[in-house]
ModelCIF file with pLDDT and N, C-alpha, C, O atoms, coordinates in Angstrom:
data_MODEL
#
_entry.id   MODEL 
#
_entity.id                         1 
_entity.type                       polymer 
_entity.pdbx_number_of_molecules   1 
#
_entity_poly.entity_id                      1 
_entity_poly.type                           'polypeptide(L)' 
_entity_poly.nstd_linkage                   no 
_entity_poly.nstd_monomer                   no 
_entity_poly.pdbx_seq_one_letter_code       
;(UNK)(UNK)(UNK)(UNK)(UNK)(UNK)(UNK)(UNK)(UNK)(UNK)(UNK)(UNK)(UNK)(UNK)(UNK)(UNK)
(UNK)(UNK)(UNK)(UNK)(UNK)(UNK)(UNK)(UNK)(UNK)(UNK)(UNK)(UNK)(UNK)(UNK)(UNK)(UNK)
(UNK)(UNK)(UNK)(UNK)(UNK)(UNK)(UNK)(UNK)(UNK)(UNK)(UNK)(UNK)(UNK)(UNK)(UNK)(UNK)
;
_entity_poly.pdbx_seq_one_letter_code_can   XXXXXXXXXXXXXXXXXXXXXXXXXXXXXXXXXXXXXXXXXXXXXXXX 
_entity_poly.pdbx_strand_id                 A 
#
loop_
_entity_poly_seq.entity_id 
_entity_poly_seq.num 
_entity_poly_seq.mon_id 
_entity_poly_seq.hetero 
1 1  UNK n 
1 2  UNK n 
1 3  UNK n 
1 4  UNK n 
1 5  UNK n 
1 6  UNK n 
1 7  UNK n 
1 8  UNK n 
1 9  UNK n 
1 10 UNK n 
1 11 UNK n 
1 12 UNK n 
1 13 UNK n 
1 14 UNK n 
1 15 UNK n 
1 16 UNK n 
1 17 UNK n 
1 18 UNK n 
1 19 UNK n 
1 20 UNK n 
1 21 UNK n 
1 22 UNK n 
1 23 UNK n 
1 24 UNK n 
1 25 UNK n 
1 26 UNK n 
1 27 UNK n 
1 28 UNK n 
1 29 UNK n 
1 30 UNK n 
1 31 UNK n 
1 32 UNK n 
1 33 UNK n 
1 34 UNK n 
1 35 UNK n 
1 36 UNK n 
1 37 UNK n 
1 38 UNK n 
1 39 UNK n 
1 40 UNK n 
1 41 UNK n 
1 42 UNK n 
1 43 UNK n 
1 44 UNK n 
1 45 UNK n 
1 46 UNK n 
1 47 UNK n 
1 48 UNK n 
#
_struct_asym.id          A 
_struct_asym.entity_id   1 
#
loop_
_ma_qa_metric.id 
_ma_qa_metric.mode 
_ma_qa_metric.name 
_ma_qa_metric.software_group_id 
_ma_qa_metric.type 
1 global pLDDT . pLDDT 
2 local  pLDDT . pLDDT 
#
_ma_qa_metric_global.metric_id      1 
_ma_qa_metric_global.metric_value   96.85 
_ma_qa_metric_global.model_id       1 
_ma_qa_metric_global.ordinal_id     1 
#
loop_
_ma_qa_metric_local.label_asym_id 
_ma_qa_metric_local.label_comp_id 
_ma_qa_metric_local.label_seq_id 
_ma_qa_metric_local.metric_id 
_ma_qa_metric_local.metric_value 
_ma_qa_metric_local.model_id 
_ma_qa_metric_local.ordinal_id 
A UNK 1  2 95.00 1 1  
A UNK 2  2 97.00 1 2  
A UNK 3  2 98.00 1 3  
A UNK 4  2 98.00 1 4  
A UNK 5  2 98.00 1 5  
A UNK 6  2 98.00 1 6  
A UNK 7  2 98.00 1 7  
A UNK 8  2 97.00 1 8  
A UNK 9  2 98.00 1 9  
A UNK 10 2 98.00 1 10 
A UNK 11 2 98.00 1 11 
A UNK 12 2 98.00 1 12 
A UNK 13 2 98.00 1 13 
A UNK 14 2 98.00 1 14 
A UNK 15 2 98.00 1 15 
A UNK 16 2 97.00 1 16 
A UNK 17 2 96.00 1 17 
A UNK 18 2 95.00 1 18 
A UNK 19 2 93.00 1 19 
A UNK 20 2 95.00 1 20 
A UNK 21 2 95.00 1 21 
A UNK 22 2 96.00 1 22 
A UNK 23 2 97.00 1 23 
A UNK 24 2 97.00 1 24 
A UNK 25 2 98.00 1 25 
A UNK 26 2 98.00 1 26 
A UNK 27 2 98.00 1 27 
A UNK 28 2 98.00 1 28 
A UNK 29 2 98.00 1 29 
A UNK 30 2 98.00 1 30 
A UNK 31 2 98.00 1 31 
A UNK 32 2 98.00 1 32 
A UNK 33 2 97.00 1 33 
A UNK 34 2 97.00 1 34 
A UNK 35 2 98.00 1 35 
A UNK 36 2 98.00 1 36 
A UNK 37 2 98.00 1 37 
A UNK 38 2 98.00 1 38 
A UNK 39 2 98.00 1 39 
A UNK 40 2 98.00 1 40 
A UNK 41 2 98.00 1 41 
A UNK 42 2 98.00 1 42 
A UNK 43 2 97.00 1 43 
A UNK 44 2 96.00 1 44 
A UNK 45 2 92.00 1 45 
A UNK 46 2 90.00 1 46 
A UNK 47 2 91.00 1 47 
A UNK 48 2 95.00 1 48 
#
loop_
_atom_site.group_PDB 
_atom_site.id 
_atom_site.type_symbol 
_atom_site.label_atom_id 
_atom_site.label_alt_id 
_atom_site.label_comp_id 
_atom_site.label_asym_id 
_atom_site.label_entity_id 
_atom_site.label_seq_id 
_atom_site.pdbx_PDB_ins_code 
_atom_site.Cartn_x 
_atom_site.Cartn_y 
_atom_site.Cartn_z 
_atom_site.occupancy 
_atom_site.B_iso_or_equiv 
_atom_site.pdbx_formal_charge 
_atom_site.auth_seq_id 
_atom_site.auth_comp_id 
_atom_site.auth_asym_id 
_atom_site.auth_atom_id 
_atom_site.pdbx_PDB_model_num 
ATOM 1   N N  . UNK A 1 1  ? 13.171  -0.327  -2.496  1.00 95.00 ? 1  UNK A N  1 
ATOM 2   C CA . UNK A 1 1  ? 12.299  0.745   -2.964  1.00 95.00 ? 1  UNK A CA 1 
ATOM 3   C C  . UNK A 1 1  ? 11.459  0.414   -4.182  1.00 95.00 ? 1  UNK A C  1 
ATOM 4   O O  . UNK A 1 1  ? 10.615  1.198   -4.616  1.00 95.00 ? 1  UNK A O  1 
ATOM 5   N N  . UNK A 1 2  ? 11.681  -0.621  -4.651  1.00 97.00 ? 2  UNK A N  1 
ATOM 6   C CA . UNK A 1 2  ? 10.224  -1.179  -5.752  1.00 97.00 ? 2  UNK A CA 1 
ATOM 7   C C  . UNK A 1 2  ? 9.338   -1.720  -5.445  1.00 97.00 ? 2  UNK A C  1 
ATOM 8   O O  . UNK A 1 2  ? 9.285   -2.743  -4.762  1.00 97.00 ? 2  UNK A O  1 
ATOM 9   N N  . UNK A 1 3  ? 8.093   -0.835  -6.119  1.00 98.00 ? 3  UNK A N  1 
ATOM 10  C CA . UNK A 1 3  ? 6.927   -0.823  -5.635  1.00 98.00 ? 3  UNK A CA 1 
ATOM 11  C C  . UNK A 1 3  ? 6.418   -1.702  -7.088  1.00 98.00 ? 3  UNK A C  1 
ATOM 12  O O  . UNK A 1 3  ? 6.898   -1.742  -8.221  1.00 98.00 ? 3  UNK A O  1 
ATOM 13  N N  . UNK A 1 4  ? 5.174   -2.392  -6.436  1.00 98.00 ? 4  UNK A N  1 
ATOM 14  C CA . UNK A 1 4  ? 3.962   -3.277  -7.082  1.00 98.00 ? 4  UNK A CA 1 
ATOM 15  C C  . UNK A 1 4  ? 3.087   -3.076  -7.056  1.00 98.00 ? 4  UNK A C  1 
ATOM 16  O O  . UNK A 1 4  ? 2.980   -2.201  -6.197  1.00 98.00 ? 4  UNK A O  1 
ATOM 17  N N  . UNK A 1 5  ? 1.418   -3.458  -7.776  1.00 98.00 ? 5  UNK A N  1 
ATOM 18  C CA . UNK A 1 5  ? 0.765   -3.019  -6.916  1.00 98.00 ? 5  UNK A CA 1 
ATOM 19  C C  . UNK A 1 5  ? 0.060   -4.025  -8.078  1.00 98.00 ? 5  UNK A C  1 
ATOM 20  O O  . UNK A 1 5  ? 0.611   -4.436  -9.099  1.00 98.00 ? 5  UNK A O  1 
ATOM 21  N N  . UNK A 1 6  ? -1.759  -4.387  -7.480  1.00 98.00 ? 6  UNK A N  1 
ATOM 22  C CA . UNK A 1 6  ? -2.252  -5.198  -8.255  1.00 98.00 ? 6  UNK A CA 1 
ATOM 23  C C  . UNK A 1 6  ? -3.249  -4.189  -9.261  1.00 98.00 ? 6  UNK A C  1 
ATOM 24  O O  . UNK A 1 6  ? -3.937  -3.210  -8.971  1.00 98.00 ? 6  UNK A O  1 
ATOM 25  N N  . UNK A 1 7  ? -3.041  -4.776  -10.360 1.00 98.00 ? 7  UNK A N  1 
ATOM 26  C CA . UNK A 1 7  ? -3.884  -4.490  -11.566 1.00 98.00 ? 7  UNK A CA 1 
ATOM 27  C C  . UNK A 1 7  ? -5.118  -3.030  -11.024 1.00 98.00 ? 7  UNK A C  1 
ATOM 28  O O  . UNK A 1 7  ? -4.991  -1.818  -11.201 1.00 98.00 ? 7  UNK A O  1 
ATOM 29  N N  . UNK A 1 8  ? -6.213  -3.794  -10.359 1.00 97.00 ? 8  UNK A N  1 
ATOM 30  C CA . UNK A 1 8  ? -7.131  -2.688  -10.109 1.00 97.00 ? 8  UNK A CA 1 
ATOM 31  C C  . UNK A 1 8  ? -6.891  -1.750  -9.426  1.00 97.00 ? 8  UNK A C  1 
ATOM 32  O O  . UNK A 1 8  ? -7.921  -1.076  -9.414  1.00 97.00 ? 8  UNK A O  1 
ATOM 33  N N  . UNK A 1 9  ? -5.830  -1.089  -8.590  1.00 98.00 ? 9  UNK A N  1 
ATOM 34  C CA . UNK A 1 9  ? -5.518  0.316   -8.378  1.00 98.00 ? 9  UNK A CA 1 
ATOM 35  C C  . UNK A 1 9  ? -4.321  0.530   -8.682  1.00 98.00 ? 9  UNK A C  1 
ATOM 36  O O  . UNK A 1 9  ? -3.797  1.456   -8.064  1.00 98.00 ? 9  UNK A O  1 
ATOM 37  N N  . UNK A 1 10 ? -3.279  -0.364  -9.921  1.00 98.00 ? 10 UNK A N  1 
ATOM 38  C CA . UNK A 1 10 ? -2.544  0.746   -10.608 1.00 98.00 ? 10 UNK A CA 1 
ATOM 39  C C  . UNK A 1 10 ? -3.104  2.068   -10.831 1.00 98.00 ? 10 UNK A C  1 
ATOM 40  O O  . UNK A 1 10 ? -4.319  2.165   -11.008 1.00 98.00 ? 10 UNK A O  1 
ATOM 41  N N  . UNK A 1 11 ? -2.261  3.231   -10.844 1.00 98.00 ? 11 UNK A N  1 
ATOM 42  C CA . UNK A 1 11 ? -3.078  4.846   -11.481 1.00 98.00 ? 11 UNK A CA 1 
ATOM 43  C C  . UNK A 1 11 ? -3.367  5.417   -10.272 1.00 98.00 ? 11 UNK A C  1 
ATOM 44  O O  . UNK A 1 11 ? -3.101  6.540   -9.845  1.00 98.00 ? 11 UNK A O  1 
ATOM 45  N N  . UNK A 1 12 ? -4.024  4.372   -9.711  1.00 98.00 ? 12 UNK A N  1 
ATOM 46  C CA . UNK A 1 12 ? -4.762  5.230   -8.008  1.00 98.00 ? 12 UNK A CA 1 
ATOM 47  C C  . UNK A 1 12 ? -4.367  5.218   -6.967  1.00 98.00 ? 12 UNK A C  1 
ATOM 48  O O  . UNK A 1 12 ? -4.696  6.249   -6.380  1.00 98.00 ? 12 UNK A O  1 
ATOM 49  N N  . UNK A 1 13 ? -3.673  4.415   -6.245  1.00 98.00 ? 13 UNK A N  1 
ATOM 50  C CA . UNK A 1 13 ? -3.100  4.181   -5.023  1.00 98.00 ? 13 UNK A CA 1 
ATOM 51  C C  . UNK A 1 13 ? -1.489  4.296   -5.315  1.00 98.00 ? 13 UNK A C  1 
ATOM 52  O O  . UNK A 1 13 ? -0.912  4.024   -6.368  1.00 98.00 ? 13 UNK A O  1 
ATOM 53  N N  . UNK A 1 14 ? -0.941  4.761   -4.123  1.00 98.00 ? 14 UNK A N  1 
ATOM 54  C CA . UNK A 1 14 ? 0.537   4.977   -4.230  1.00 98.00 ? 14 UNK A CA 1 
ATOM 55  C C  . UNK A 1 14 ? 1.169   4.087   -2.530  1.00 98.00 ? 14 UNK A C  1 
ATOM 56  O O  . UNK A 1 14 ? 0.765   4.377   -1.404  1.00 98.00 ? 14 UNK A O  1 
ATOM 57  N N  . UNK A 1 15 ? 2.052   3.181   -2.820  1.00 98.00 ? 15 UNK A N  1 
ATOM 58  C CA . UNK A 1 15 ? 2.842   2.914   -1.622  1.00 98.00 ? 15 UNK A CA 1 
ATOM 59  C C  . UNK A 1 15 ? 4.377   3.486   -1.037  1.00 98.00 ? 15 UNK A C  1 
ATOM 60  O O  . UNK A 1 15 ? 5.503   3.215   -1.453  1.00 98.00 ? 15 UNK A O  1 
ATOM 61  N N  . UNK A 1 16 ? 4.031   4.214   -0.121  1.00 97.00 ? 16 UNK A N  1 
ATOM 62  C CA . UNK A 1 16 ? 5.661   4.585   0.467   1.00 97.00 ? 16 UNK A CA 1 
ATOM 63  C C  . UNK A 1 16 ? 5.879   4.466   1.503   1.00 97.00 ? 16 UNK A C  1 
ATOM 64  O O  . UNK A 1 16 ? 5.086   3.882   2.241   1.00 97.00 ? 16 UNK A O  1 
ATOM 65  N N  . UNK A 1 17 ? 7.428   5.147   2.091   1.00 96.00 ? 17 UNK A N  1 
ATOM 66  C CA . UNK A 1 17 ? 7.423   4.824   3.243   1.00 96.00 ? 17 UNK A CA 1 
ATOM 67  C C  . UNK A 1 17 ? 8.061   5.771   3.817   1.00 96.00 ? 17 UNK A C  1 
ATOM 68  O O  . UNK A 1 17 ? 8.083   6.889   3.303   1.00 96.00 ? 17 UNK A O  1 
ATOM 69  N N  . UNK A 1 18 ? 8.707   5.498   5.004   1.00 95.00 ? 18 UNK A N  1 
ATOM 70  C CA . UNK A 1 18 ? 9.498   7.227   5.945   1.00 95.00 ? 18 UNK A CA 1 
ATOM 71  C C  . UNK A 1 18 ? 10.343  6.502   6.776   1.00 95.00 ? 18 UNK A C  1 
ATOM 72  O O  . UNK A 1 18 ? 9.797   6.198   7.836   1.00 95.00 ? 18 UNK A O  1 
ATOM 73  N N  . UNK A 1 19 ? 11.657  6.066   6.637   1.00 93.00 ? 19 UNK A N  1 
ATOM 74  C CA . UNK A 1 19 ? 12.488  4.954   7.552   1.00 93.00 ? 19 UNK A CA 1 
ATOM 75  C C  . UNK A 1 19 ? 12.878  6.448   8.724   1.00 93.00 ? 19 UNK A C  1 
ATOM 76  O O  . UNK A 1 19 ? 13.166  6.334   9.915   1.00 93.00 ? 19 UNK A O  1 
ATOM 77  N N  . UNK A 1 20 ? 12.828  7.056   8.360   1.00 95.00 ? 20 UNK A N  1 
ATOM 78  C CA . UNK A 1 20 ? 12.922  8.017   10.204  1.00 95.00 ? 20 UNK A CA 1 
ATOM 79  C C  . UNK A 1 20 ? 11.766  8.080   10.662  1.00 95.00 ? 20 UNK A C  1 
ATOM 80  O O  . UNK A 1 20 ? 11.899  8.153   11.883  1.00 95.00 ? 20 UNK A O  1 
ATOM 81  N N  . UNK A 1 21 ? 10.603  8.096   10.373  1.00 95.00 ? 21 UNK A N  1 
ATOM 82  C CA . UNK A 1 21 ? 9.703   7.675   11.250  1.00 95.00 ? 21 UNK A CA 1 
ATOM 83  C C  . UNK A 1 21 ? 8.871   6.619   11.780  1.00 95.00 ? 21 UNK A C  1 
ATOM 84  O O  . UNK A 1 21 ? 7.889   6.602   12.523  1.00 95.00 ? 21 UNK A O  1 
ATOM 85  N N  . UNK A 1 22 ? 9.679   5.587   11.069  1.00 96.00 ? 22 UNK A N  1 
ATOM 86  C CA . UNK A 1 22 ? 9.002   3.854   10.562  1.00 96.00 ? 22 UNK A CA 1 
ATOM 87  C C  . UNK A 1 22 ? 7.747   3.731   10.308  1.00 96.00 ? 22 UNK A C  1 
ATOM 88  O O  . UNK A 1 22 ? 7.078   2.957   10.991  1.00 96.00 ? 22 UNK A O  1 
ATOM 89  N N  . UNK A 1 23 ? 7.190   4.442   9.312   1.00 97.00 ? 23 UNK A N  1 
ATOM 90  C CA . UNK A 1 23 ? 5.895   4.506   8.810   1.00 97.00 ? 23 UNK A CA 1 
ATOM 91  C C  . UNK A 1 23 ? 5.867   4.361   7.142   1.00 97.00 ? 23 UNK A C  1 
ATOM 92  O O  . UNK A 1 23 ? 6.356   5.009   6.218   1.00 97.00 ? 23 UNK A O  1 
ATOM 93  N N  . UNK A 1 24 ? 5.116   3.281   7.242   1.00 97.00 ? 24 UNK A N  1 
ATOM 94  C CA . UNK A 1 24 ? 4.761   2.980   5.798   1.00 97.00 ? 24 UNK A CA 1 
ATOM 95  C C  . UNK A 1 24 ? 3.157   3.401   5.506   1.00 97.00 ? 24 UNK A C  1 
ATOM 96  O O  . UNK A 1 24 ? 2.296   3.393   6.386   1.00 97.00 ? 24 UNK A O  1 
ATOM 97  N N  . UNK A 1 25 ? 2.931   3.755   4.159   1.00 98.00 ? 25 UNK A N  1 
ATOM 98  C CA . UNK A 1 25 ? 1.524   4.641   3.836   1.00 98.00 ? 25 UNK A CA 1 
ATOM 99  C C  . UNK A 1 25 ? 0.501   4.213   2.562   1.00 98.00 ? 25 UNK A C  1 
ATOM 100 O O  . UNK A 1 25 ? 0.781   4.831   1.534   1.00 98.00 ? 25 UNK A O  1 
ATOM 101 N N  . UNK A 1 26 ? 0.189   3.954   2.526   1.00 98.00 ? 26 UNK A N  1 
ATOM 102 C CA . UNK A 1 26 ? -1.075  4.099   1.290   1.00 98.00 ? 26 UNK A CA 1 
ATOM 103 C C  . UNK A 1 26 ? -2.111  4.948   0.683   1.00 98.00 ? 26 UNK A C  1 
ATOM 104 O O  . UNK A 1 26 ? -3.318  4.871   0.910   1.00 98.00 ? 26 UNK A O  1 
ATOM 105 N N  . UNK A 1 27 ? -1.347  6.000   -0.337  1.00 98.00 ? 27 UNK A N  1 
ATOM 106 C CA . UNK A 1 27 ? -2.595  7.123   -0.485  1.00 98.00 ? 27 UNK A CA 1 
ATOM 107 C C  . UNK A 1 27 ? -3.398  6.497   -1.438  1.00 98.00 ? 27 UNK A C  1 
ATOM 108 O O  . UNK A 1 27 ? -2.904  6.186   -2.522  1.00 98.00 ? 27 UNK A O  1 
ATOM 109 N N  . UNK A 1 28 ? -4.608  6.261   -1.175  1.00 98.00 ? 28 UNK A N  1 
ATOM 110 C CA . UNK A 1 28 ? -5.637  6.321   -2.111  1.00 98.00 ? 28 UNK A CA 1 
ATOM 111 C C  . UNK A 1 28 ? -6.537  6.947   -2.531  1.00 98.00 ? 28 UNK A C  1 
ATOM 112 O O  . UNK A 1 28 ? -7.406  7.329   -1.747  1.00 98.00 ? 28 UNK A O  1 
ATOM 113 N N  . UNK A 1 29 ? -6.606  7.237   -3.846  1.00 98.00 ? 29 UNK A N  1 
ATOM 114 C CA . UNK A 1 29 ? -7.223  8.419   -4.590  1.00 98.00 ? 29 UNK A CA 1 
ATOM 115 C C  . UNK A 1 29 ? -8.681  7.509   -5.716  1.00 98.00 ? 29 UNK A C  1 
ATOM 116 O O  . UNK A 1 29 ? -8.888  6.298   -5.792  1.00 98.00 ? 29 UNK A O  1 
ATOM 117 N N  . UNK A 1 30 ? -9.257  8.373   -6.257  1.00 98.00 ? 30 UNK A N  1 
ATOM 118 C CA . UNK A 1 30 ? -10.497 8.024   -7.056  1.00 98.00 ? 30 UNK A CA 1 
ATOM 119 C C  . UNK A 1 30 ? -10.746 6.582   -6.497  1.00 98.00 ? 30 UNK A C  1 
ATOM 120 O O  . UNK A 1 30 ? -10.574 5.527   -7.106  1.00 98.00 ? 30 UNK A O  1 
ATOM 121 N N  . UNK A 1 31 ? -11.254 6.779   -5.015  1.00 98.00 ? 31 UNK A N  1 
ATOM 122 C CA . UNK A 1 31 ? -11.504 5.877   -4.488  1.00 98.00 ? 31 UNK A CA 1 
ATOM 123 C C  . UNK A 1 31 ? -13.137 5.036   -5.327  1.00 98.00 ? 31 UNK A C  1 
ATOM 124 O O  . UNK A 1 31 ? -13.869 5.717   -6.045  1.00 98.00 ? 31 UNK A O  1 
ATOM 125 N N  . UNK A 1 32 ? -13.446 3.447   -5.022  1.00 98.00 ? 32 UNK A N  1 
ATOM 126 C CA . UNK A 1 32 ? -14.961 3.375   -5.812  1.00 98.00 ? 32 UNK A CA 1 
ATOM 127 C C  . UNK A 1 32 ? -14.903 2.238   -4.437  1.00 98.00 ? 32 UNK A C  1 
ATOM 128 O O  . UNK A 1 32 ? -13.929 1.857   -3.788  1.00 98.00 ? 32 UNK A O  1 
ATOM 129 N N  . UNK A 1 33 ? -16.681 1.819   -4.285  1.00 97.00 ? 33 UNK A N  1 
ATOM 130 C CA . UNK A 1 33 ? -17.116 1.252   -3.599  1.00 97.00 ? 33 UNK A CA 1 
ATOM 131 C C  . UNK A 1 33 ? -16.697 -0.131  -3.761  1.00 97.00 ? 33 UNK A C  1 
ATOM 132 O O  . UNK A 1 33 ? -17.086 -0.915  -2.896  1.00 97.00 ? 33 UNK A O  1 
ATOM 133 N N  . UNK A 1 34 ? -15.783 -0.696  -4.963  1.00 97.00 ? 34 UNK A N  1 
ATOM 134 C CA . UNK A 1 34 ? -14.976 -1.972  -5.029  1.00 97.00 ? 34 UNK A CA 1 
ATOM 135 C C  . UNK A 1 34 ? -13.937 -2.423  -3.526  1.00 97.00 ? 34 UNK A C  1 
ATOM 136 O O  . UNK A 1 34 ? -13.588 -3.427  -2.905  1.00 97.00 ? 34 UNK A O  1 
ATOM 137 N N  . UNK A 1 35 ? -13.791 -1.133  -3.501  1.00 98.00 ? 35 UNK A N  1 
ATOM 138 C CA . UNK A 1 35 ? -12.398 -0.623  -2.822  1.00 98.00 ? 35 UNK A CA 1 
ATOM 139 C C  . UNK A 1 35 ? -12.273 -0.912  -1.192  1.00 98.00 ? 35 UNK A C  1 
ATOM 140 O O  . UNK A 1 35 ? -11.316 -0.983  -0.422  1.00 98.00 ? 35 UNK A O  1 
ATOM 141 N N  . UNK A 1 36 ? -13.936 -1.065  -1.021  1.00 98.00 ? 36 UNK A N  1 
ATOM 142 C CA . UNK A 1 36 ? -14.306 -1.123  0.650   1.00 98.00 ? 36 UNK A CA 1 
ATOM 143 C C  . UNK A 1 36 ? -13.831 -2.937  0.787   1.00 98.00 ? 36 UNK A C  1 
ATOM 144 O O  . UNK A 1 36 ? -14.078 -4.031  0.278   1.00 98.00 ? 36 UNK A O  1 
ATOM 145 N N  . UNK A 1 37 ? -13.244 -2.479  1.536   1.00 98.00 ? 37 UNK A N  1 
ATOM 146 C CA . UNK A 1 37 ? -11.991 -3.543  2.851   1.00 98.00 ? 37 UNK A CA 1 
ATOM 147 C C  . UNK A 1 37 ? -11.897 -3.415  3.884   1.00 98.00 ? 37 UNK A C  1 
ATOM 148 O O  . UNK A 1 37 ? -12.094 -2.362  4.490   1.00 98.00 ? 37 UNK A O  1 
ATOM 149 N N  . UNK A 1 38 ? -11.587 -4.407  4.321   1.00 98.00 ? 38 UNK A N  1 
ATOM 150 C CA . UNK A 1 38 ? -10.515 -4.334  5.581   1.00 98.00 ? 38 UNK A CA 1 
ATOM 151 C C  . UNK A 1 38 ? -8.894  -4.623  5.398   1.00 98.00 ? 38 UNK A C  1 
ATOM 152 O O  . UNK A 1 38 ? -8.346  -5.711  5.223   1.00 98.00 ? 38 UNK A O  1 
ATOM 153 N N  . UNK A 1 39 ? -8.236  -3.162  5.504   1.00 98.00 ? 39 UNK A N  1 
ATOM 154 C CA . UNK A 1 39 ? -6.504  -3.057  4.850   1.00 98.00 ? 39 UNK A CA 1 
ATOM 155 C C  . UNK A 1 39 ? -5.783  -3.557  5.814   1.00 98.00 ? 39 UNK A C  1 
ATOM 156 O O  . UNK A 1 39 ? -6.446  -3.355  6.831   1.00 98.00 ? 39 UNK A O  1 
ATOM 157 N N  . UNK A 1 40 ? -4.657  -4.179  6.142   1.00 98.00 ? 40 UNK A N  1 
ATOM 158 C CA . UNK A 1 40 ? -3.811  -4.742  6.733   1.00 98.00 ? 40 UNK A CA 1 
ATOM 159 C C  . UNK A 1 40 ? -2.441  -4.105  6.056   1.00 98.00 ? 40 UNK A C  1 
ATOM 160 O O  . UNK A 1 40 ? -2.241  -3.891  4.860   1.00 98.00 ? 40 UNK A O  1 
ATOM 161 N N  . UNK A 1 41 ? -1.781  -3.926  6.896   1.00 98.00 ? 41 UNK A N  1 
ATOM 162 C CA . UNK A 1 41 ? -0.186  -3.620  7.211   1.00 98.00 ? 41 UNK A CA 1 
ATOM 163 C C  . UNK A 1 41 ? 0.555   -4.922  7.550   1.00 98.00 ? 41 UNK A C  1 
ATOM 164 O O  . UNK A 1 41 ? 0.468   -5.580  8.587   1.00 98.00 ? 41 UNK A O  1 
ATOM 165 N N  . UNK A 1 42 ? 1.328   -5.166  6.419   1.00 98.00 ? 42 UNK A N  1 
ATOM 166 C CA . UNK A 1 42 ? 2.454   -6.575  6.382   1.00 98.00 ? 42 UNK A CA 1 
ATOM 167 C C  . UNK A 1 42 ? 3.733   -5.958  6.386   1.00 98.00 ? 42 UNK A C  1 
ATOM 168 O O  . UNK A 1 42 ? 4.057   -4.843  5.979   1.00 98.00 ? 42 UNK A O  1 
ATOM 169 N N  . UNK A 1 43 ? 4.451   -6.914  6.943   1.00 97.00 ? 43 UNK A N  1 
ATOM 170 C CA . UNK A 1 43 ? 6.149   -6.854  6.687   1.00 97.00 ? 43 UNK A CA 1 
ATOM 171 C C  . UNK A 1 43 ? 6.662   -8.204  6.781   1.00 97.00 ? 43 UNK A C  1 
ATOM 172 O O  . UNK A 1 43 ? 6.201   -9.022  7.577   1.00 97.00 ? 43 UNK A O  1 
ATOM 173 N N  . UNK A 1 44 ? 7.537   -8.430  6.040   1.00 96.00 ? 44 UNK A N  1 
ATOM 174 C CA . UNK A 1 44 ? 8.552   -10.043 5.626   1.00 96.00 ? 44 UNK A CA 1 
ATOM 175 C C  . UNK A 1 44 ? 9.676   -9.572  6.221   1.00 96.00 ? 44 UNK A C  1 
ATOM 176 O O  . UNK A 1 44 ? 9.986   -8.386  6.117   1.00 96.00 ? 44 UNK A O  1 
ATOM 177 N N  . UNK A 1 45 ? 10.503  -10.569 7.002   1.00 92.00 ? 45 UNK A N  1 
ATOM 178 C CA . UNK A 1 45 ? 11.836  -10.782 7.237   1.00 92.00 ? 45 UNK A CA 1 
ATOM 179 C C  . UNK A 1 45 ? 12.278  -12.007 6.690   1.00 92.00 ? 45 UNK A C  1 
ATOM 180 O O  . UNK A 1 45 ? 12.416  -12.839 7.587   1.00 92.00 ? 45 UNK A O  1 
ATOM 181 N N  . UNK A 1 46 ? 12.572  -12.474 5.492   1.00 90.00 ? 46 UNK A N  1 
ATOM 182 C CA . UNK A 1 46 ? 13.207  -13.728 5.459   1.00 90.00 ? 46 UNK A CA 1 
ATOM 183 C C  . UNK A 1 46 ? 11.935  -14.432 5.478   1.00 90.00 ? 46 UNK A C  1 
ATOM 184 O O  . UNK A 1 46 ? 11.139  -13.908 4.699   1.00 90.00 ? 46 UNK A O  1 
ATOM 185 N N  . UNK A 1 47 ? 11.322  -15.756 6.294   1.00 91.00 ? 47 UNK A N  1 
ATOM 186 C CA . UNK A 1 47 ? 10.075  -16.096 6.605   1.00 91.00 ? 47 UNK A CA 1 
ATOM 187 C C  . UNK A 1 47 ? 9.346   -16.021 7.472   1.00 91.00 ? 47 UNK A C  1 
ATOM 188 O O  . UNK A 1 47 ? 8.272   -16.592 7.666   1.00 91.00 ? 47 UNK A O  1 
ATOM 189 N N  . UNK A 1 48 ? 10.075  -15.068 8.239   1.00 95.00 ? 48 UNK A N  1 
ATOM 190 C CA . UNK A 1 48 ? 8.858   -13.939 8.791   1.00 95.00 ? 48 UNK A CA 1 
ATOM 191 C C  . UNK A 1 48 ? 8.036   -12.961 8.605   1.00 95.00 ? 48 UNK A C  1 
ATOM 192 O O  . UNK A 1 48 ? 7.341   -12.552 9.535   1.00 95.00 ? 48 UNK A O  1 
#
């Protein structure tokens, strides 16, 4: 359950998750045009 996050959306973005519904989330708030991406969903097993 410890969360990280990089420098430019500490404050703004929040990561969680819902293990009964296996959904992990990203709210992002005071969004700025820095921000435009393409987001990807990761998961590690070991070195997978």
């Amino acid at each position: 359950g410890t969360t990280s996050y990089t420098d430019s959306v500490k404050g703004r973005f929040t990561i969680s998750r819902d293990g009964t519904t296996k959904m992990a989330y990203l709210q992002m708030t005071e969004l700025k045009p820095e921000d435009t991406a393409v987001y990807y969903c990761n998961a590690k097993i070991l070195r997978d």
